[in-house]
C-alpha atoms as a PDB file:
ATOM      1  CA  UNK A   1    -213.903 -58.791  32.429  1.00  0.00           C
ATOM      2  CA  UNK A   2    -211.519 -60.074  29.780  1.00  0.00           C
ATOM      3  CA  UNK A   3    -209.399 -56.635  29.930  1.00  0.00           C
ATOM      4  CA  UNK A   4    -208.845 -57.496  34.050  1.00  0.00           C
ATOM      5  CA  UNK A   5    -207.844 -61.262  33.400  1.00  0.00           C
ATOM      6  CA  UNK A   6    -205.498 -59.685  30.323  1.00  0.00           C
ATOM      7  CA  UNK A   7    -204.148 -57.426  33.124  1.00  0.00           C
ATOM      8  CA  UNK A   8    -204.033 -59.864  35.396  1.00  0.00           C
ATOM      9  CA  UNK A   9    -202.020 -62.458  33.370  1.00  0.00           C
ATOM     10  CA  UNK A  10    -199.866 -59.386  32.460  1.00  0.00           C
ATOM     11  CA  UNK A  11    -199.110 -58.739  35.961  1.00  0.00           C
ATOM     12  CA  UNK A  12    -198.529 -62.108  37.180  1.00  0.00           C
ATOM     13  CA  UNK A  13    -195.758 -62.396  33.585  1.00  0.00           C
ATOM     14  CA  UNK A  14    -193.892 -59.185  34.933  1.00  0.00           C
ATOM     15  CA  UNK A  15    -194.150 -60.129  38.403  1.00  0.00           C
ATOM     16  CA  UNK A  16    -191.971 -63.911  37.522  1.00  0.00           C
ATOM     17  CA  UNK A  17    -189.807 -61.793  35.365  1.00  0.00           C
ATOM     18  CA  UNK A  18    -188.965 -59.527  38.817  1.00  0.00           C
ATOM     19  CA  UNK A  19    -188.085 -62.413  40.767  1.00  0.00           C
ATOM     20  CA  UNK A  20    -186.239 -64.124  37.924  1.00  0.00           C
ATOM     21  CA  UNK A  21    -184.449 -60.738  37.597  1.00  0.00           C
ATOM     22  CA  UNK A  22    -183.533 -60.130  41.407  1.00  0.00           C
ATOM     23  CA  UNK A  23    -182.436 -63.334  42.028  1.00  0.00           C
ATOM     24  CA  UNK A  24    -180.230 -64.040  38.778  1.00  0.00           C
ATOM     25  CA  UNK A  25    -176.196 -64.033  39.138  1.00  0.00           C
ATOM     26  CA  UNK A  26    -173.804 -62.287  37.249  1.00  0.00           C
ATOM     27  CA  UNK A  27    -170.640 -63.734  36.196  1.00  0.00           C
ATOM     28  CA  UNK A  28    -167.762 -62.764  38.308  1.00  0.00           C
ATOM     29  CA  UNK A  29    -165.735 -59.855  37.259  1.00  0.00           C
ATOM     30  CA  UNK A  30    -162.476 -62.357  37.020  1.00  0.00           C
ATOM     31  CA  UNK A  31    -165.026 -64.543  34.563  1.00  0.00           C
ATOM     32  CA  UNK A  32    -166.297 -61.143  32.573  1.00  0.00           C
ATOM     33  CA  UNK A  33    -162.951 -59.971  32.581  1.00  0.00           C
ATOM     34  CA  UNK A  34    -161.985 -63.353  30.583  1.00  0.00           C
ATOM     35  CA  UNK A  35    -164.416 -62.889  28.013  1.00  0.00           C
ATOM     36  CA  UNK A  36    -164.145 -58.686  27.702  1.00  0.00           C
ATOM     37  CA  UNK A  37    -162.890 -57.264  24.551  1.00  0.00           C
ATOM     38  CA  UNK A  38    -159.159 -55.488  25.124  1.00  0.00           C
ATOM     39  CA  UNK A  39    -157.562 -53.307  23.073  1.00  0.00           C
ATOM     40  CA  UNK A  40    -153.509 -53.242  22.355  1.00  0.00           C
ATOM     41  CA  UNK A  41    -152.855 -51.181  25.164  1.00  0.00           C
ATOM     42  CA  UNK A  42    -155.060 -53.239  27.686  1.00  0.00           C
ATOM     43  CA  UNK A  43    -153.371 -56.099  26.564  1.00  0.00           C
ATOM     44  CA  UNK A  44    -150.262 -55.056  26.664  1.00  0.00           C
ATOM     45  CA  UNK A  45    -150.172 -54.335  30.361  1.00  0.00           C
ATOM     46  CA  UNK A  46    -152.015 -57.360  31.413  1.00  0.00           C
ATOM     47  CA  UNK A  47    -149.001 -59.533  29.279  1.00  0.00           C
ATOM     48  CA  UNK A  48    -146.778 -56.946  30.598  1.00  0.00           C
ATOM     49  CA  UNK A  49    -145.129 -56.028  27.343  1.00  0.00           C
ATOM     50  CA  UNK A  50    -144.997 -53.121  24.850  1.00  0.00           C
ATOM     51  CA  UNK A  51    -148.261 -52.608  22.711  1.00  0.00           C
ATOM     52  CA  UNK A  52    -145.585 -52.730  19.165  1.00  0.00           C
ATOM     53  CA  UNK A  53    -144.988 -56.439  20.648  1.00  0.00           C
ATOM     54  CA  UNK A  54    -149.119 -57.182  20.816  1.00  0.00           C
ATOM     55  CA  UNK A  55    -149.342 -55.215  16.953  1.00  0.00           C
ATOM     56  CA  UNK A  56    -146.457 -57.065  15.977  1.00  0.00           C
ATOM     57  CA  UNK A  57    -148.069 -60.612  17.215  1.00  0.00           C
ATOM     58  CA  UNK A  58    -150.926 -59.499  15.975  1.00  0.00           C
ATOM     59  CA  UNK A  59    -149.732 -59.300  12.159  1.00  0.00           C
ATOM     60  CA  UNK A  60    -147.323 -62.526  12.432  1.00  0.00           C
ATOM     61  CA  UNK A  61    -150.926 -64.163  13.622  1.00  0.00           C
ATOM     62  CA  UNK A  62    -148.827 -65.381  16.601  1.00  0.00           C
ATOM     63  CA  UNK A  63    -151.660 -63.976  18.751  1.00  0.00           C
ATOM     64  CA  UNK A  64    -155.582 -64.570  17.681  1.00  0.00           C
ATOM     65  CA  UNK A  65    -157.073 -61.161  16.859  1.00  0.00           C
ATOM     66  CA  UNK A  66    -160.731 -60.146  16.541  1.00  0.00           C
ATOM     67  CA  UNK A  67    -161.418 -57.298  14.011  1.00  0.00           C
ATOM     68  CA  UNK A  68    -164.192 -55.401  14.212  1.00  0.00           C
ATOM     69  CA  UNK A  69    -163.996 -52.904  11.004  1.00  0.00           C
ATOM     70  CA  UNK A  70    -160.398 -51.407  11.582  1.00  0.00           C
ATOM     71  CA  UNK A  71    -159.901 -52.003  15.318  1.00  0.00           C
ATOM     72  CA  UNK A  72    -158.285 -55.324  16.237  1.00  0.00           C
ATOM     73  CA  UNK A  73    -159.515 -56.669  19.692  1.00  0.00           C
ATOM     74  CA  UNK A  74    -158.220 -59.314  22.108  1.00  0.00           C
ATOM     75  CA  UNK A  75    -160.009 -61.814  24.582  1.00  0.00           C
ATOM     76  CA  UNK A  76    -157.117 -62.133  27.617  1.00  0.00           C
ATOM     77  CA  UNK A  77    -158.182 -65.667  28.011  1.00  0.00           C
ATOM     78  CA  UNK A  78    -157.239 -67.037  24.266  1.00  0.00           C
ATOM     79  CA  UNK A  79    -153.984 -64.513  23.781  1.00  0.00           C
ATOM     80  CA  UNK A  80    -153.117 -66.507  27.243  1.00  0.00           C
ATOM     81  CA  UNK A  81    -153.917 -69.965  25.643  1.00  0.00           C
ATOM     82  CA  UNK A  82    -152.334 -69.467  22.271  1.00  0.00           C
ATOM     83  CA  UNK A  83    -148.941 -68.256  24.204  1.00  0.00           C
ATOM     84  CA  UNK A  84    -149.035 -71.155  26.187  1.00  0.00           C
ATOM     85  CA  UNK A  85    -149.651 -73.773  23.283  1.00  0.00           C
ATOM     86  CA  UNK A  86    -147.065 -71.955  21.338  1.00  0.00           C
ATOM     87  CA  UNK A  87    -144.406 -72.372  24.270  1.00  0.00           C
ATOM     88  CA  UNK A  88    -145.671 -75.586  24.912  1.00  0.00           C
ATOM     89  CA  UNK A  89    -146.945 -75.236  27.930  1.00  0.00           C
ATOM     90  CA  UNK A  90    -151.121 -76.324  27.556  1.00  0.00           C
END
């Protein structure tokens, strides 16, 4: 008898984590996009200039960077914000 109340607690845990599972929201792709990981060349065309001007702000640290080993990354949303506080514009 305690195996079938185990089994039943078990079912009733998985069952709640279903529903909170089915019913749970996902950022929207504008918000994911904001928060995504770009390379150089991603960047490059969202800014719409040439990837040697990211690498270049990149190495001036004109442009926050994350490295991850030898790749340098970019989040969209603080190149954006770091271009506008350097041109003044927050």
């Amino acid at each position: 008898m305690q195996t079938d109340a185990r089994i039943a607690e078990a079912i009733g845990v998985i069952a709640e984590w279903l529903t909170q599972l089915a019913t749970r929201q996902d950022p929207a792709p504008t918000q994911a996009a904001q928060v995504a990981l770009l390379n150089a060349n991603q960047i490059a065309a969202a800014l719409g200039v040439p990837k040697s001007w990211v690498r270049e702000q990149s190495r001036l640290g004109n442009i926050p960077v994350v490295k991850l080993g030898h790749y340098c990354r970019y989040r969209l949303a603080d190149v954006e914000a770091a271009l506008a506080e350097r041109d003044g514009h927050d």
